[in-house]
PDB file of N, CA and C in Angstrom:
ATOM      1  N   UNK A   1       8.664  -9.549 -14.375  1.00  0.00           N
ATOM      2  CA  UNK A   1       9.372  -9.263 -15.605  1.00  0.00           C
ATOM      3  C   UNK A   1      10.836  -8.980 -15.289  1.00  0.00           C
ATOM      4  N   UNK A   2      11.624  -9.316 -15.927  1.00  0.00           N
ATOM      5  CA  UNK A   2      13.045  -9.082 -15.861  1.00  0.00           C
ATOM      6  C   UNK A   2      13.359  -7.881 -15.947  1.00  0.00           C
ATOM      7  N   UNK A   3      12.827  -7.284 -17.080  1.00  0.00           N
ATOM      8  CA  UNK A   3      12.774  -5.535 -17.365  1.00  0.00           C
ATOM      9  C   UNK A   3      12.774  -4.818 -16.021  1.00  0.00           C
ATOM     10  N   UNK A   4      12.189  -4.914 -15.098  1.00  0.00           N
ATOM     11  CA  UNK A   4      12.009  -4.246 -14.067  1.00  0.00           C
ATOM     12  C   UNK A   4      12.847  -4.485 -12.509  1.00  0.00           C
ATOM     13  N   UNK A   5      13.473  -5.835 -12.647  1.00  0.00           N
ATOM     14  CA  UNK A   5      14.640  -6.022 -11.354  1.00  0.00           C
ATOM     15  C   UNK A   5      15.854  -5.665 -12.638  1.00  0.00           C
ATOM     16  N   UNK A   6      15.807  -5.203 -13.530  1.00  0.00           N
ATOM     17  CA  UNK A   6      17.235  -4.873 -13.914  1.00  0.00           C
ATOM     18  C   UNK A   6      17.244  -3.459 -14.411  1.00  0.00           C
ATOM     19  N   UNK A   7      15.998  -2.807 -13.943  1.00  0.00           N
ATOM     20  CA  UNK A   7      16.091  -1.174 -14.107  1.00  0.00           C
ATOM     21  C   UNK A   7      16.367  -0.997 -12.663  1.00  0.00           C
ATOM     22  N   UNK A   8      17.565  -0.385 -12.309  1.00  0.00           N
ATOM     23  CA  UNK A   8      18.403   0.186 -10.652  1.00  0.00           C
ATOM     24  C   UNK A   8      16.944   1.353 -10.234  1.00  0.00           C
ATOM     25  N   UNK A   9      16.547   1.893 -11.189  1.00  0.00           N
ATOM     26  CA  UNK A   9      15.603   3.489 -11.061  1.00  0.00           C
ATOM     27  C   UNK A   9      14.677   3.042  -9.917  1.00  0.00           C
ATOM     28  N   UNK A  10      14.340   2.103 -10.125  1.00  0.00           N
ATOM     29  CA  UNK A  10      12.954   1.296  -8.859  1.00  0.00           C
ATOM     30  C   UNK A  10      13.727   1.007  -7.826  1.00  0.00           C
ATOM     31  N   UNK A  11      14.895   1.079  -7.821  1.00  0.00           N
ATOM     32  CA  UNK A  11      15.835   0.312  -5.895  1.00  0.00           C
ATOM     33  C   UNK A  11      15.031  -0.565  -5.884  1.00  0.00           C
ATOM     34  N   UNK A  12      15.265  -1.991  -6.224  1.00  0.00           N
ATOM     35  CA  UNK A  12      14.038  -3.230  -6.072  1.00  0.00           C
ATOM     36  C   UNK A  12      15.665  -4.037  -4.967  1.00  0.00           C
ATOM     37  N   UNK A  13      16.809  -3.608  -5.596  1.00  0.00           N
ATOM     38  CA  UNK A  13      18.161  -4.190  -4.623  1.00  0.00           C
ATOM     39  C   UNK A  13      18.314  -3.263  -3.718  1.00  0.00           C
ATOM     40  N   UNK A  14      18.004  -2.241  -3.251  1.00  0.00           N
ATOM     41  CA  UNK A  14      18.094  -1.454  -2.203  1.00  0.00           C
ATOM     42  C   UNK A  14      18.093  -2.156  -0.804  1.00  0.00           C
ATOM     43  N   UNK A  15      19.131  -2.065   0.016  1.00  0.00           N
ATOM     44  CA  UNK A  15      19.231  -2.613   1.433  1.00  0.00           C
ATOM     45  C   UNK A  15      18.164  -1.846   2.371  1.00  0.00           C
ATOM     46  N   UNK A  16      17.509  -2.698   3.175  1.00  0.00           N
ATOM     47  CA  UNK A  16      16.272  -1.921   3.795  1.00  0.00           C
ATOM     48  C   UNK A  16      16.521  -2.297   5.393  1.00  0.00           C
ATOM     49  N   UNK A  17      17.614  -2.297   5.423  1.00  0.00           N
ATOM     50  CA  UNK A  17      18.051  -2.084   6.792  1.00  0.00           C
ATOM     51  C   UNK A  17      17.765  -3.143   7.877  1.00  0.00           C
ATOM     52  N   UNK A  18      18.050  -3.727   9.149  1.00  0.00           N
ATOM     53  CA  UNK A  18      17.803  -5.107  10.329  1.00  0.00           C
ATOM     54  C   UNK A  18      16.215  -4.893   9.998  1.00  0.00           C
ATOM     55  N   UNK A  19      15.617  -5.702  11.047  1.00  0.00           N
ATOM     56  CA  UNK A  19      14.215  -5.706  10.791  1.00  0.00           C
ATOM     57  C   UNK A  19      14.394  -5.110  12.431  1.00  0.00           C
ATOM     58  N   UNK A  20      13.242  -4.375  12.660  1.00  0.00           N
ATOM     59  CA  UNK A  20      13.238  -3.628  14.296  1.00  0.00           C
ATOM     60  C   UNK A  20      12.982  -4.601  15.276  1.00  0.00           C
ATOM     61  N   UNK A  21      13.605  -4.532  16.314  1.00  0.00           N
ATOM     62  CA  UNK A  21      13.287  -4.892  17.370  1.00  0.00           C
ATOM     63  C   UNK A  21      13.151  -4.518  18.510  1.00  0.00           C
ATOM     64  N   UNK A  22      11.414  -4.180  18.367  1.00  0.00           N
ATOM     65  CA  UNK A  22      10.764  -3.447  20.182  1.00  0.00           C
ATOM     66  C   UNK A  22       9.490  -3.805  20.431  1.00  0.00           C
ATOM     67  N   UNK A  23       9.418  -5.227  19.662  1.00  0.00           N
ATOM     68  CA  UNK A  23       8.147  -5.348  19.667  1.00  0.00           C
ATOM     69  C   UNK A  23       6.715  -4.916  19.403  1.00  0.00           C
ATOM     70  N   UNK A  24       7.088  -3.685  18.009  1.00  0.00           N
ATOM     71  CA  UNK A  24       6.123  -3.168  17.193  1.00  0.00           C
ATOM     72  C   UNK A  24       5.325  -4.277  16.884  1.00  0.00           C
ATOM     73  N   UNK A  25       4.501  -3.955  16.029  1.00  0.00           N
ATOM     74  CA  UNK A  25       3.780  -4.999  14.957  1.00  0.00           C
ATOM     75  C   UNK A  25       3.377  -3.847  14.388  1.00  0.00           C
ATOM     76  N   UNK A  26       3.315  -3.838  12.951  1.00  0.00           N
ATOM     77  CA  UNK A  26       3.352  -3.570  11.448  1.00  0.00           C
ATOM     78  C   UNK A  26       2.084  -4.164  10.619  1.00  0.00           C
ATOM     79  N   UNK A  27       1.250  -3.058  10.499  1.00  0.00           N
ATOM     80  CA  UNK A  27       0.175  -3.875   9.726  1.00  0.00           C
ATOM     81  C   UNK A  27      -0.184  -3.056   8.626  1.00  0.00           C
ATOM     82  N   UNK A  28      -0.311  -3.968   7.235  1.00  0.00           N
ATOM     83  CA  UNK A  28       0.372  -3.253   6.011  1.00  0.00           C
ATOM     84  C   UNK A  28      -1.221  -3.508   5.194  1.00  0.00           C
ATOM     85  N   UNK A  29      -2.215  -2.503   4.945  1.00  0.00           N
ATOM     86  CA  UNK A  29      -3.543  -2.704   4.398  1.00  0.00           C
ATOM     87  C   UNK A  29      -3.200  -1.672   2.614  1.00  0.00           C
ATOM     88  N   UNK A  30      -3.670  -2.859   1.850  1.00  0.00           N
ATOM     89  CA  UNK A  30      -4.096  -1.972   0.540  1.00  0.00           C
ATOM     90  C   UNK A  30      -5.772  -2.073   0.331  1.00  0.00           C
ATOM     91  N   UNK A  31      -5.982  -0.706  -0.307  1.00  0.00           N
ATOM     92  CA  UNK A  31      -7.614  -1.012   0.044  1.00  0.00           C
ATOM     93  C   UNK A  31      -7.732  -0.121  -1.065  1.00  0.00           C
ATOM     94  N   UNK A  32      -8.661  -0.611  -2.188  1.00  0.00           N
ATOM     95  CA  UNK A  32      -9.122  -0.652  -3.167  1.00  0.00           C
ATOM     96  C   UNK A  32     -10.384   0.212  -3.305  1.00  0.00           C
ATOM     97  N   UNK A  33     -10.735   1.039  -3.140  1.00  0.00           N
ATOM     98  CA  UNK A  33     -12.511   1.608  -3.149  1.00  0.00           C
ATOM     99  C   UNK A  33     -13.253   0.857  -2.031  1.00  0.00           C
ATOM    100  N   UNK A  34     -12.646   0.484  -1.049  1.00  0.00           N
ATOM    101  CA  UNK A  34     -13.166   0.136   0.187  1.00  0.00           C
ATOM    102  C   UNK A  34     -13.318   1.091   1.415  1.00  0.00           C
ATOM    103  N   UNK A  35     -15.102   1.241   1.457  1.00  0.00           N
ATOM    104  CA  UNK A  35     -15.470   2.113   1.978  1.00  0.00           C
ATOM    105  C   UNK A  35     -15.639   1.950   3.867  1.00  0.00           C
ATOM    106  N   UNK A  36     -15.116   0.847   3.656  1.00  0.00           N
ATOM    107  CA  UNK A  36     -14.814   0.034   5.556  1.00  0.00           C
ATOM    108  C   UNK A  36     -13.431   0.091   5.743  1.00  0.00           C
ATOM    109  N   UNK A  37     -12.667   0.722   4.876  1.00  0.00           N
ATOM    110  CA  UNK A  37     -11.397   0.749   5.538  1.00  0.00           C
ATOM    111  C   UNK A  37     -10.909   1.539   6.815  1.00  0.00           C
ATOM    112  N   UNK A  38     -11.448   2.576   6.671  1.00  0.00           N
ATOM    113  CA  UNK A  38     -11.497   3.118   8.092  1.00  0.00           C
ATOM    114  C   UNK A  38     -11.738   2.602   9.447  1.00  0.00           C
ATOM    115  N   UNK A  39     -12.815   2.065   9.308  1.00  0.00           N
ATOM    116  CA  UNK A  39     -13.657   0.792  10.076  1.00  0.00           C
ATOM    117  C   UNK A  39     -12.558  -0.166  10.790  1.00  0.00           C
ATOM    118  N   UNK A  40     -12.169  -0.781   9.620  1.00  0.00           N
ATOM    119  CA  UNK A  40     -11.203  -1.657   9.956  1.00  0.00           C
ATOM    120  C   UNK A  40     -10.000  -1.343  10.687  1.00  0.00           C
ATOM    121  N   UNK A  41      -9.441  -0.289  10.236  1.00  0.00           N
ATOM    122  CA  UNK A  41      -7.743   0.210  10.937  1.00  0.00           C
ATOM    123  C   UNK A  41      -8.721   1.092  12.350  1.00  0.00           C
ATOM    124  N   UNK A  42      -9.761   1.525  12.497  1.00  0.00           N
ATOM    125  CA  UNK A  42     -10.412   1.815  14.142  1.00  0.00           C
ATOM    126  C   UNK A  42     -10.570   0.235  14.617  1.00  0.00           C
ATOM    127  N   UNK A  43     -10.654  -0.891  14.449  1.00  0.00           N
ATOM    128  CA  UNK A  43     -10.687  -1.929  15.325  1.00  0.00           C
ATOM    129  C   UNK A  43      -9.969  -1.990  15.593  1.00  0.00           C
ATOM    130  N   UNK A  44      -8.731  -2.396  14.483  1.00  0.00           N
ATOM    131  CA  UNK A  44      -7.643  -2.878  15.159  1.00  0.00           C
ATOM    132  C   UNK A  44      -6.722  -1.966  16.278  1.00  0.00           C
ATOM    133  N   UNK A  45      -7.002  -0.713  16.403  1.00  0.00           N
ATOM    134  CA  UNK A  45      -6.182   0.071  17.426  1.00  0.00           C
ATOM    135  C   UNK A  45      -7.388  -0.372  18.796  1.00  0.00           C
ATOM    136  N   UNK A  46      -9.091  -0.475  18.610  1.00  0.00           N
ATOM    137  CA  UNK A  46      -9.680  -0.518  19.615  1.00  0.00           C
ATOM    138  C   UNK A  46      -9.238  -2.137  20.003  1.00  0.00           C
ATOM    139  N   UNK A  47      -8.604  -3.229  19.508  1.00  0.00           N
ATOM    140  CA  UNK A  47      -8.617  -4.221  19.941  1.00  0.00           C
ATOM    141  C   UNK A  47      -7.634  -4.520  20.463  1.00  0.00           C
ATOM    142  N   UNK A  48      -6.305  -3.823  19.741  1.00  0.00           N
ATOM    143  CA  UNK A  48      -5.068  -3.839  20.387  1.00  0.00           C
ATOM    144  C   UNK A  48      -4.871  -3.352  21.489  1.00  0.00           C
ATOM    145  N   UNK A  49      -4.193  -4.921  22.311  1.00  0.00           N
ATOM    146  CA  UNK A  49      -3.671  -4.934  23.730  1.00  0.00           C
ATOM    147  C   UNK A  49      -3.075  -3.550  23.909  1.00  0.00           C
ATOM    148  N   UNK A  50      -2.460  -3.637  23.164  1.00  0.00           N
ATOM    149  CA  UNK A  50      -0.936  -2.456  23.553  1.00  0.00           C
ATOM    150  C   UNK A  50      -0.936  -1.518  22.038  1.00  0.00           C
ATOM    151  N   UNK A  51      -2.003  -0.546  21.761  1.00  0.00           N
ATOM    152  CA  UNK A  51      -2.166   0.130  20.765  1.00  0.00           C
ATOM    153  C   UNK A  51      -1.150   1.104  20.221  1.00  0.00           C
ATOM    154  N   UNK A  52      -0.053   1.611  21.030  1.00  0.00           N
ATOM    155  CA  UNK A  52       0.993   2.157  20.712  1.00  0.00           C
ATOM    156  C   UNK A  52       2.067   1.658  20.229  1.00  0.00           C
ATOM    157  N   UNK A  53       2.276  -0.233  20.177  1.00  0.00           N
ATOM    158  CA  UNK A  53       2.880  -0.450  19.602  1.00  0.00           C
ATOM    159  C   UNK A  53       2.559  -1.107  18.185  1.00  0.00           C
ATOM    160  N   UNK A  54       1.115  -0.112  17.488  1.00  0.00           N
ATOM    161  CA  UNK A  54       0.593  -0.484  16.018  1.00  0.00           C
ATOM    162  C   UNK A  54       1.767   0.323  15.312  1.00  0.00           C
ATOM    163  N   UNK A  55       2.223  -0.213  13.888  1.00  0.00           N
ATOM    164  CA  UNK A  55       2.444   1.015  13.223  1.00  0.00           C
ATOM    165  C   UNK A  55       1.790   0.523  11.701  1.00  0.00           C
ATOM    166  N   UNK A  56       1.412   1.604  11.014  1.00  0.00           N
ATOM    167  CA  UNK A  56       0.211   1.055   9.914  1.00  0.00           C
ATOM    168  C   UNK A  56       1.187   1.874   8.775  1.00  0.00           C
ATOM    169  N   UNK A  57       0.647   1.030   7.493  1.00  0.00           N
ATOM    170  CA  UNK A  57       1.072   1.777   6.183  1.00  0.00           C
ATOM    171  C   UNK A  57       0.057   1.085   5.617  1.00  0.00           C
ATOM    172  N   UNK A  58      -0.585   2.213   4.432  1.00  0.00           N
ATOM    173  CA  UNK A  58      -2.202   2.256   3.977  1.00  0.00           C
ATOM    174  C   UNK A  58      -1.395   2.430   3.001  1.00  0.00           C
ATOM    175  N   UNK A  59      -1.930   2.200   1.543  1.00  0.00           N
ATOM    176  CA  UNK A  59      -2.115   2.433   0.405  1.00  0.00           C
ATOM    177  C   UNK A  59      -4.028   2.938   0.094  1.00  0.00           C
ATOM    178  N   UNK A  60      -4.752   3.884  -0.261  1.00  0.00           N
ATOM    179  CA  UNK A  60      -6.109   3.591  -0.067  1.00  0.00           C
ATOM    180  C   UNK A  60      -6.213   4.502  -1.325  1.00  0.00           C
ATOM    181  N   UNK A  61      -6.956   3.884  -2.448  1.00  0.00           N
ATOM    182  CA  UNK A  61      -7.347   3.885  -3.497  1.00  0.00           C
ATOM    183  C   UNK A  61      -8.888   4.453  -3.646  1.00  0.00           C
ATOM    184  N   UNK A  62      -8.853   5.504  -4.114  1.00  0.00           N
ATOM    185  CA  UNK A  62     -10.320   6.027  -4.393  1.00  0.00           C
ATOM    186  C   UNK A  62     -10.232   7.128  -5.388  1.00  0.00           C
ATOM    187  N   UNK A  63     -11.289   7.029  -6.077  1.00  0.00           N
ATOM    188  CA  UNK A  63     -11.052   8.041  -7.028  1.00  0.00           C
ATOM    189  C   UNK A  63     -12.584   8.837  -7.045  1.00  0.00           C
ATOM    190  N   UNK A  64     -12.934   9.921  -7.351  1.00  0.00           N
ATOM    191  CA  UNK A  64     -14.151  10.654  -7.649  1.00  0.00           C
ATOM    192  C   UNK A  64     -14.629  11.107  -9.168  1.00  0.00           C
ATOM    193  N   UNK A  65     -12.981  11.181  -9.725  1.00  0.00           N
ATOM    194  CA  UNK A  65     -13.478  11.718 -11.179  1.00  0.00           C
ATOM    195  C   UNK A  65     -12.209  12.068 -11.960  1.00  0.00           C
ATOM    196  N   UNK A  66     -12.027  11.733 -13.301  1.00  0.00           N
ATOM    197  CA  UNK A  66     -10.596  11.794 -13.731  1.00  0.00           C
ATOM    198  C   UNK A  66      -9.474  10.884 -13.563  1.00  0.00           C
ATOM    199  N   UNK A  67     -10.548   9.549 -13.685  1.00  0.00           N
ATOM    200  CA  UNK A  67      -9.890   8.295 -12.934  1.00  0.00           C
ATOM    201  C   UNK A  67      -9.065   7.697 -13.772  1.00  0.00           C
ATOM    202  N   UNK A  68      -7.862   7.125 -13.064  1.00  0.00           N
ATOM    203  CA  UNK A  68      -6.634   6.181 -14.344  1.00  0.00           C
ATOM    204  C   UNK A  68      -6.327   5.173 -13.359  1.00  0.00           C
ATOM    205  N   UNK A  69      -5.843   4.149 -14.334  1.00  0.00           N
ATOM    206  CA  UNK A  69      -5.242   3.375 -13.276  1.00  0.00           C
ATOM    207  C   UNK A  69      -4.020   2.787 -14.150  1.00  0.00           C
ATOM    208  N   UNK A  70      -3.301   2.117 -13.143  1.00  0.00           N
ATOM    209  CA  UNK A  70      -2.016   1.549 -13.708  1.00  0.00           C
ATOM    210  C   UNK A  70      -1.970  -0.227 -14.190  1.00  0.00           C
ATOM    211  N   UNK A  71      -1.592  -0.525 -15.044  1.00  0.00           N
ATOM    212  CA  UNK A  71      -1.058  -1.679 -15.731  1.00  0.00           C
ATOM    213  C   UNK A  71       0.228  -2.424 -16.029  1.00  0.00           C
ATOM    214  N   UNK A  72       0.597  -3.316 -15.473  1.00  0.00           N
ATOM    215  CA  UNK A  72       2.381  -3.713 -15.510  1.00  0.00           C
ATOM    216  C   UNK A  72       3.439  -3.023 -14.783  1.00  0.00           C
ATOM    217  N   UNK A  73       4.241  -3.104 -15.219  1.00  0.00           N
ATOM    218  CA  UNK A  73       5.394  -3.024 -13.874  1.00  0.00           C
ATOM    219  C   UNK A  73       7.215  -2.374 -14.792  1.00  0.00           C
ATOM    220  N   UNK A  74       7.310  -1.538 -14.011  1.00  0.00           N
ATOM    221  CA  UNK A  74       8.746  -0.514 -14.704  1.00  0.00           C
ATOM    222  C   UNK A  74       8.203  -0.049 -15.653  1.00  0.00           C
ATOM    223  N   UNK A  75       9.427  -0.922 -16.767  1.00  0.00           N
ATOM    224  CA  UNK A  75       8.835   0.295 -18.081  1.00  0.00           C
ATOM    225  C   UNK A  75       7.766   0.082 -19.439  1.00  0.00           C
ATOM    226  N   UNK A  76       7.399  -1.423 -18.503  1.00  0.00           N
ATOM    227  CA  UNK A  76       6.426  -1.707 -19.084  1.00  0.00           C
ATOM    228  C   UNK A  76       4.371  -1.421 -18.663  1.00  0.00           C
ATOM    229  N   UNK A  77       4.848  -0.316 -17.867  1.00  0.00           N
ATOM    230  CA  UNK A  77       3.674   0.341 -16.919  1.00  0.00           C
ATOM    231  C   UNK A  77       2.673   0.938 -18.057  1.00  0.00           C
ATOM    232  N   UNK A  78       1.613   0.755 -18.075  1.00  0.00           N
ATOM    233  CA  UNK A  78       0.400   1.555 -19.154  1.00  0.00           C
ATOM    234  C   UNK A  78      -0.233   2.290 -17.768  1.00  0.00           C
ATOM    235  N   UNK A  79      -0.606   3.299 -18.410  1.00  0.00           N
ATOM    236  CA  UNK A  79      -2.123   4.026 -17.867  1.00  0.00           C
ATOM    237  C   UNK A  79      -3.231   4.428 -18.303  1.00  0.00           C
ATOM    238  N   UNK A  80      -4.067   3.694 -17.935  1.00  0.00           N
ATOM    239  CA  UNK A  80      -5.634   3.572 -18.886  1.00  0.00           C
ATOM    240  C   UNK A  80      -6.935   4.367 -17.977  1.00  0.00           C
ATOM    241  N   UNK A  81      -7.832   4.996 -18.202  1.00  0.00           N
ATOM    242  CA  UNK A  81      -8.852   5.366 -17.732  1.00  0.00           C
ATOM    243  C   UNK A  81      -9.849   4.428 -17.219  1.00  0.00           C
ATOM    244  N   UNK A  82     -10.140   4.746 -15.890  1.00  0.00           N
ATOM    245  CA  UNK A  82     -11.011   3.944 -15.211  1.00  0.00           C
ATOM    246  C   UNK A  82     -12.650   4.371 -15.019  1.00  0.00           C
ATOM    247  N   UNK A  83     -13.268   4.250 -14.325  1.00  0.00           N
ATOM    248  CA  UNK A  83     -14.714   4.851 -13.826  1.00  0.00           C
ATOM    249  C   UNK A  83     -14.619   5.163 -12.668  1.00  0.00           C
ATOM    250  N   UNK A  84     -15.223   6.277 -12.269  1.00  0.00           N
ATOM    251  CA  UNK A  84     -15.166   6.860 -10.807  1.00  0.00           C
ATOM    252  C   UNK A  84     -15.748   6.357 -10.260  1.00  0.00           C
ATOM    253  N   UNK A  85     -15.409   6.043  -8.878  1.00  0.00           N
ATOM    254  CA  UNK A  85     -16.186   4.827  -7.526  1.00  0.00           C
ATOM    255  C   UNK A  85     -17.732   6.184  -6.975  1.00  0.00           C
ATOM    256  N   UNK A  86     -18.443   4.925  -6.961  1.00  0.00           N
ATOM    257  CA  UNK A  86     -20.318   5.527  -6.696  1.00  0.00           C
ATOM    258  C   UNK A  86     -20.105   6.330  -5.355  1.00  0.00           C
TER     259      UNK A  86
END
Protein backbone atom coordinates (compact mmCIF):
# COMPACT_ATOMS: atom_id res chain seq x y z
CA UNK A 1 0.00 0.00 0.00
CA UNK A 2 1.26 3.41 -0.62
CA UNK A 3 -0.26 4.59 2.72
CA UNK A 4 2.43 2.92 4.48
CA UNK A 5 5.99 3.77 2.49
CA UNK A 6 4.70 7.35 2.79
CA UNK A 7 4.02 7.28 6.61
CA UNK A 8 8.10 8.29 7.80
CA UNK A 9 6.55 6.74 11.56
CA UNK A 10 7.51 3.01 10.22
CA UNK A 11 11.40 4.17 8.97
CA UNK A 12 10.54 1.81 5.88
CA UNK A 13 13.56 4.68 4.24
CA UNK A 14 15.71 4.31 7.16
CA UNK A 15 19.51 3.61 6.18
CA UNK A 16 20.45 0.22 7.72
CA UNK A 17 23.91 0.58 7.51
CA UNK A 18 27.07 -1.74 4.99
CA UNK A 19 26.04 -5.26 5.21
CA UNK A 20 28.82 -7.02 7.81
CA UNK A 21 31.66 -8.48 6.89
CA UNK A 22 33.19 -11.49 9.12
CA UNK A 23 31.67 -14.06 7.77
CA UNK A 24 28.56 -14.37 10.06
CA UNK A 25 25.58 -16.00 8.53
CA UNK A 26 22.19 -14.67 9.64
CA UNK A 27 19.33 -16.88 9.84
CA UNK A 28 16.01 -15.10 10.01
CA UNK A 29 12.93 -17.81 11.20
CA UNK A 30 9.18 -16.61 11.62
CA UNK A 31 7.28 -19.32 13.24
CA UNK A 32 3.73 -19.31 13.57
CA UNK A 33 2.34 -21.80 16.48
CA UNK A 34 5.14 -24.04 15.54
CA UNK A 35 5.81 -26.33 18.13
CA UNK A 36 9.37 -27.64 16.35
CA UNK A 37 10.74 -24.43 16.32
CA UNK A 38 13.00 -24.97 18.92
CA UNK A 39 13.96 -28.22 17.32
CA UNK A 40 14.88 -26.56 14.41
CA UNK A 41 17.16 -23.44 15.60
CA UNK A 42 18.98 -26.69 18.06
CA UNK A 43 19.99 -28.28 14.60
CA UNK A 44 21.09 -25.74 13.02
CA UNK A 45 23.73 -24.64 15.82
CA UNK A 46 24.31 -28.75 16.21
CA UNK A 47 25.08 -28.80 12.42
CA UNK A 48 26.93 -25.73 12.09
CA UNK A 49 30.56 -26.06 11.09
CA UNK A 50 31.49 -22.98 12.90
CA UNK A 51 28.41 -22.37 15.38
CA UNK A 52 29.63 -19.06 16.68
CA UNK A 53 29.41 -17.56 13.63
CA UNK A 54 25.21 -18.19 13.70
CA UNK A 55 23.39 -15.09 14.48
CA UNK A 56 19.46 -15.77 14.64
CA UNK A 57 16.40 -13.36 14.77
CA UNK A 58 13.04 -15.29 15.69
CA UNK A 59 9.82 -13.76 15.47
CA UNK A 60 7.74 -16.86 17.38
CA UNK A 61 4.10 -16.54 17.57
CA UNK A 62 2.05 -18.32 20.18
CA UNK A 63 -0.67 -17.46 22.02
CA UNK A 64 -2.53 -19.36 25.14
CA UNK A 65 -5.49 -17.12 25.66
CA UNK A 66 -6.65 -13.53 24.86
CA UNK A 67 -5.60 -14.04 21.40
CA UNK A 68 -5.53 -11.09 18.51
CA UNK A 69 -3.96 -10.93 15.60
CA UNK A 70 -3.02 -8.33 13.10
CA UNK A 71 -4.45 -7.44 9.55
CA UNK A 72 -2.82 -4.95 6.87
CA UNK A 73 -0.11 -2.75 7.08
CA UNK A 74 0.47 1.15 8.73
CA UNK A 75 -2.58 2.74 9.14
CA UNK A 76 -4.46 0.53 7.60
CA UNK A 77 -3.62 -2.29 10.39
CA UNK A 78 -7.01 -4.03 12.03
CA UNK A 79 -6.89 -6.20 15.10
CA UNK A 80 -9.25 -9.03 15.29
CA UNK A 81 -9.52 -11.92 17.83
CA UNK A 82 -8.09 -15.17 17.17
CA UNK A 83 -8.34 -18.79 18.97
CA UNK A 84 -5.79 -19.91 21.34
CA UNK A 85 -3.19 -22.58 19.92
CA UNK A 86 -4.12 -26.42 21.56
Amino acid sequence: SRLALDDSSLNLNASLGPPRDDDSIFISVASYRDPSCRNTLRHAFLRASNPEKLNVGIIQQNCQRNCTTSQGWGKTRLTVNSDPDE
